[in-house]
Protein backbone atom coordinates (compact mmCIF):
# COMPACT_ATOMS: atom_id res chain seq x y z
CA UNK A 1 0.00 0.00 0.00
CA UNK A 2 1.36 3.43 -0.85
CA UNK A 3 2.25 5.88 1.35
CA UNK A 4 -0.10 8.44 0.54
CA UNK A 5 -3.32 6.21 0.94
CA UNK A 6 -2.42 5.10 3.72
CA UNK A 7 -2.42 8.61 5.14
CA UNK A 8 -5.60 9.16 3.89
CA UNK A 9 -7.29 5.75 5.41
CA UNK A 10 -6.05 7.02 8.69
CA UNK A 11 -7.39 10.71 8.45
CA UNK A 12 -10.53 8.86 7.38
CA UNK A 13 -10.54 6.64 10.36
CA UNK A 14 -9.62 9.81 12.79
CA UNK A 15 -12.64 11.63 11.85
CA UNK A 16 -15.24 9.01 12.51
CA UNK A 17 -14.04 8.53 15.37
CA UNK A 18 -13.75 12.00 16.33
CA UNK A 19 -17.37 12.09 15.24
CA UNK A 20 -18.73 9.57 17.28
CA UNK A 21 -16.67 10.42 20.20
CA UNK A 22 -18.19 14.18 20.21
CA UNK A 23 -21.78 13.24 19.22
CA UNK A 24 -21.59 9.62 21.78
CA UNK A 25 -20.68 12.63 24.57
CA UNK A 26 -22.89 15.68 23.49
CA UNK A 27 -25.98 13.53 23.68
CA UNK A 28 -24.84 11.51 27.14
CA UNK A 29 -24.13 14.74 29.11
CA UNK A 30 -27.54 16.85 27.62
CA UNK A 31 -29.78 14.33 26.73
CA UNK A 32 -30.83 16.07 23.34
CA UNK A 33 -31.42 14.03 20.29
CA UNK A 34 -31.21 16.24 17.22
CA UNK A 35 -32.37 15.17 13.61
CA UNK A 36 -30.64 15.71 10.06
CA UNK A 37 -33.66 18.10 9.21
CA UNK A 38 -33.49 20.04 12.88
CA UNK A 39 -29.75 20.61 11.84
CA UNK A 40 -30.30 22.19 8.51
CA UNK A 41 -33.30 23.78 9.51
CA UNK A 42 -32.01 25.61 12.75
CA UNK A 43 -30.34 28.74 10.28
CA UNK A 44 -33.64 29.34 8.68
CA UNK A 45 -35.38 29.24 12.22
CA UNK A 46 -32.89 31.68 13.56
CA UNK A 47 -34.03 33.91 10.42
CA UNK A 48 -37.46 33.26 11.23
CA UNK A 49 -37.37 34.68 14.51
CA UNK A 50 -35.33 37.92 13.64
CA UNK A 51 -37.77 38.60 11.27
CA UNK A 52 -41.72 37.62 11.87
CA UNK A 53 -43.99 38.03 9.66
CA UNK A 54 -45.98 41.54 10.59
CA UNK A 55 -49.88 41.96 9.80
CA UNK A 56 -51.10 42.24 6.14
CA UNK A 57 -47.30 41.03 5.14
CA UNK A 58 -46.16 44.51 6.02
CA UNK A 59 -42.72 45.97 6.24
CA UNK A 60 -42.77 47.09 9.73
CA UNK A 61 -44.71 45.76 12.87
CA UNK A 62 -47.18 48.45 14.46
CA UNK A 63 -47.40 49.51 17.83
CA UNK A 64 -50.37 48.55 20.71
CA UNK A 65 -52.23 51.21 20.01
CA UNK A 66 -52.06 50.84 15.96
CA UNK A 67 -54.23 49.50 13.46
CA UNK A 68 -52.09 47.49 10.35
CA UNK A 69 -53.33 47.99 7.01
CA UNK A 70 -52.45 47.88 3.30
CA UNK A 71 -54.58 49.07 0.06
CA UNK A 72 -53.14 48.36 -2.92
CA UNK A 73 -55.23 49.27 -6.37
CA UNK A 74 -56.21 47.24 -9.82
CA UNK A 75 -53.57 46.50 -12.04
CA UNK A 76 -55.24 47.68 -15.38
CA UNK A 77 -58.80 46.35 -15.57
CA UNK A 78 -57.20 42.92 -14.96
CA UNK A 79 -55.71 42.28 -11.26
CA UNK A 80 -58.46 43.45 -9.42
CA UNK A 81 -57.86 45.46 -5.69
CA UNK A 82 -57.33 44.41 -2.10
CA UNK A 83 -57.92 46.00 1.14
CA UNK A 84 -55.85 44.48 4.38
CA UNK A 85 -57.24 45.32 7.60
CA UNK A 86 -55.57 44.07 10.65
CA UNK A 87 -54.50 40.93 8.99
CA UNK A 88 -58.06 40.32 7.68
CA UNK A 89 -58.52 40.79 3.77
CA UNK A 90 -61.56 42.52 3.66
CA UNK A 91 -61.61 43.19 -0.27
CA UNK A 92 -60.16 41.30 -2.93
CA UNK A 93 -60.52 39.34 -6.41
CA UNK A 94 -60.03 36.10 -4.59
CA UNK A 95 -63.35 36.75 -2.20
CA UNK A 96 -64.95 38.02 -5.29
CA UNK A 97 -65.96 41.51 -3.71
CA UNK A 98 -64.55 43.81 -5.40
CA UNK A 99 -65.30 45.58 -9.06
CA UNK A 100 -64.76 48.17 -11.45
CA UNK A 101 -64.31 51.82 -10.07
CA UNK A 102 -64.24 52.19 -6.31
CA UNK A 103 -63.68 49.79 -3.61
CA UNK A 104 -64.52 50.73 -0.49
CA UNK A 105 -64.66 49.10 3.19
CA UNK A 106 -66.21 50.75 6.16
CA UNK A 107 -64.35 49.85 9.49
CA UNK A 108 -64.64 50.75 13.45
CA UNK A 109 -62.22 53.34 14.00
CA UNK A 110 -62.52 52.35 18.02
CA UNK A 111 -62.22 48.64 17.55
CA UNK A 112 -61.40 48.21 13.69
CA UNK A 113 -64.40 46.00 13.19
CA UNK A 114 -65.50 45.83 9.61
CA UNK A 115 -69.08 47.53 8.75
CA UNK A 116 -69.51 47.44 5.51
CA UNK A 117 -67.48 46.98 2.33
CA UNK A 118 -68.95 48.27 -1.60
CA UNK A 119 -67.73 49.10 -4.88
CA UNK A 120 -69.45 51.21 -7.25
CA UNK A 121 -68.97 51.57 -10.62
CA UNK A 122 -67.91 55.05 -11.86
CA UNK A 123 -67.95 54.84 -15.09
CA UNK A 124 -71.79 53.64 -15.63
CA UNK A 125 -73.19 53.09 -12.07
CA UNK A 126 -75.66 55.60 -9.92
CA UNK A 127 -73.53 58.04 -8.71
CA UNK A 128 -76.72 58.99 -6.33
CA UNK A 129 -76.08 55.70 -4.35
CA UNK A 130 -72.34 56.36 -4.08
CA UNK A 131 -73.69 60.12 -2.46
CA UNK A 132 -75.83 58.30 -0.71
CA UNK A 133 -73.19 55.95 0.55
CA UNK A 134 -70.80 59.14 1.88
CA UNK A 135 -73.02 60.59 3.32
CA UNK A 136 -74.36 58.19 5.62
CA UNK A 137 -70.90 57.05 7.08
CA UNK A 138 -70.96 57.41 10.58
CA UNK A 139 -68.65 59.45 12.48
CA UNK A 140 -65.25 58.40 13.86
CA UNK A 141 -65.46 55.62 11.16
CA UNK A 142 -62.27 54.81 9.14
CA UNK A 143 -62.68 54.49 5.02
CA UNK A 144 -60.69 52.45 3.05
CA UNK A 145 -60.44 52.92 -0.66
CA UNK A 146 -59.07 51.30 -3.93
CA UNK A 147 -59.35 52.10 -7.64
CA UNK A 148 -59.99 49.89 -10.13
CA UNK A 149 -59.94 50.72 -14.08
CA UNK A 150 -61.87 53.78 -13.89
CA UNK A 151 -62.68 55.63 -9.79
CA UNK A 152 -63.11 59.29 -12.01
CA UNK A 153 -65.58 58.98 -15.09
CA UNK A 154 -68.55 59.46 -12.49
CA UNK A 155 -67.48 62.00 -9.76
CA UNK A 156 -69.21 65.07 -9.70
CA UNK A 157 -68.56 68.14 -7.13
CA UNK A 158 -70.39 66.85 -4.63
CA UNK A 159 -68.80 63.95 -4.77
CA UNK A 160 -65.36 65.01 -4.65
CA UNK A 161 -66.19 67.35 -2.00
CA UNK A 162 -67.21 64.35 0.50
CA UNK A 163 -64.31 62.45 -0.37
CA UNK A 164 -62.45 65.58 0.21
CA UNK A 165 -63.88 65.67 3.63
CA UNK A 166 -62.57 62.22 4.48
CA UNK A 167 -59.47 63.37 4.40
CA UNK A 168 -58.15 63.18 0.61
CA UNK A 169 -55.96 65.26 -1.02
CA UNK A 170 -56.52 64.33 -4.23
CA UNK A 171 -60.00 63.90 -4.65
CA UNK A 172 -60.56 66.80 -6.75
CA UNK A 173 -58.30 65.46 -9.45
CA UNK A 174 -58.67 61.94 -9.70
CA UNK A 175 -59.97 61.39 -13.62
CA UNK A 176 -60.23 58.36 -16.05
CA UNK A 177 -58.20 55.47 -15.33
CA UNK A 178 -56.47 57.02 -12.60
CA UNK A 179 -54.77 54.80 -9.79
CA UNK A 180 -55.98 55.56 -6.30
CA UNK A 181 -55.39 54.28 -2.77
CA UNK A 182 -56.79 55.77 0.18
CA UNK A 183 -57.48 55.49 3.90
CA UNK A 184 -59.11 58.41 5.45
CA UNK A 185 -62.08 58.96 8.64
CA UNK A 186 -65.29 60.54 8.99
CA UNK A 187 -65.30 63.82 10.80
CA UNK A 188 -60.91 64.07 10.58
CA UNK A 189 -59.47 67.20 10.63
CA UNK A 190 -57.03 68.65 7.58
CA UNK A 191 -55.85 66.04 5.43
CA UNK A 192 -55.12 62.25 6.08
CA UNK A 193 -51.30 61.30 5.80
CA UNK A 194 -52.62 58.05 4.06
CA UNK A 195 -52.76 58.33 0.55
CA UNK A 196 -50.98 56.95 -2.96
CA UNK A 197 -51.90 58.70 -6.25
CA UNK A 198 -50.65 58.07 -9.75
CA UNK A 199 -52.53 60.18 -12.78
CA UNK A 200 -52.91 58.42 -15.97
CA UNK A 201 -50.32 59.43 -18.36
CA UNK A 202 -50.29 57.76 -21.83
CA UNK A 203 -46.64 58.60 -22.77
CA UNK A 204 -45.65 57.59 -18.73
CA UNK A 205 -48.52 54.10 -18.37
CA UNK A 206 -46.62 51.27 -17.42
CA UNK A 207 -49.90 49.41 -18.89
CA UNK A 208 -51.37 50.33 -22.51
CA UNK A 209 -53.94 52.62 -21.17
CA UNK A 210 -53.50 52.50 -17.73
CA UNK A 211 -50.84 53.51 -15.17
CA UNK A 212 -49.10 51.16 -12.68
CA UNK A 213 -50.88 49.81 -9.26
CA UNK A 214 -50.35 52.01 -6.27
CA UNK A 215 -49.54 50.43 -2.89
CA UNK A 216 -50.36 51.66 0.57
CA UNK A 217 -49.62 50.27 3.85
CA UNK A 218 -49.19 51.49 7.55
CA UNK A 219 -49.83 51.85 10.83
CA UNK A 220 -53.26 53.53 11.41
CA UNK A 221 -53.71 55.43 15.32
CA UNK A 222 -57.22 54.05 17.34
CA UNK A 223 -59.51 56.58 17.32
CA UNK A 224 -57.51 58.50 14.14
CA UNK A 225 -60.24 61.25 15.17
């Protein structure tokens, strides 16, 4: 047998037995038996823990005190909307509650308890029930909205003036095919600091016709007013 595998048998025999020896007195003194897949596994684990998973998959975790949401509008007239509340989706294509033009969900600004949730159609649909709608929100109640194709064809002054009143800072220019996200409250004062707005710009669309979806998320305050 030649030199050099013999070497190599013994290194081969050294570390077995250094393996068994280590492993035969690890598990005598703790106890512990540890699988292949516990091994391999423990790294991602570790990961796990540093970073949880927050409410509605969002970036950052929210305080006590905080209400977790995230809005994010149509993509096109093809990916419809969805409307995250507290970890609960209270809109979206998947429960088959949402439609073309606004999206909206009504929710306890004390408790976040969902009320009531509606689209309406503002391209063909009644805009008197959408008025109607607005204006029979209750106080301290927060509203959710998402776009979807078309939230402008339909809204008239009065319109835009309620939704202005909620809190929106762009309600007086949102127009065909516009992408909106919102979350305001009934009875707020000034503007909301919740809001994502993206005009539709045919030389600037990321779609043919339509601009990009907008994305909201955050940390909402109990009792916002």
């Amino acid at each position: 047998m030649r030199l050099s595998a013999l070497i190599r048998l013994v290194a081969i025999i050294f570390t077995l037995l250094a393996t068994w020896f280590f492993t035969h007195t690890y598990f005598k003194k703790t106890g512990k038996a540890i699988s292949l897949r516990d091994f391999l596994g423990s790294s991602s684990k570790i990961t796990s823990e540093k970073h949880p998973r927050n409410k509605c998959d969002n970036r950052k975790k929210c305080l006590r005190d905080f209400f977790a949401f995230k809005i994010t509008s149509g993509a096109a007239n093809v990916v419809g909307p969805s409307i995250c509340f507290e970890d609960k989706i209270l809109m979206s294509a998947v429960k088959n509650n949402v439609g073309r033009g606004l999206n909206i969900a009504l929710v306890d600004g004390t408790r976040g308890i969902l009320k009531k949730h509606q689209y309406f159609d503002m391209f063909s649909g009644d805009i008197d029930t959408f008025l109607t709608f607005l204006k029979e929100i209750p106080e301290s109640t927060l509203v959710l909205i998402a776009s979807f194709d078309d939230p402008g064809s339909k809204l008239n002054p009065e319109a835009r003036q309620l939704l202005t009143d909620l809190g929106s800072a762009h309600a007086q220019n949102i127009s065909f095919r516009d992408s909106w996200v919102f979350l305001g409250a009934k009875g707020i004062k000034g503007k909301s600091p919740f809001e994502e707005f993206l005009k539709n710009k045919p030389e600037k669309n990321k779609y043919d016709g339509w601009p990009e979806a907008v994305k909201l998320e955050g940390c909402v305050p109990r009792k916002m007013v």
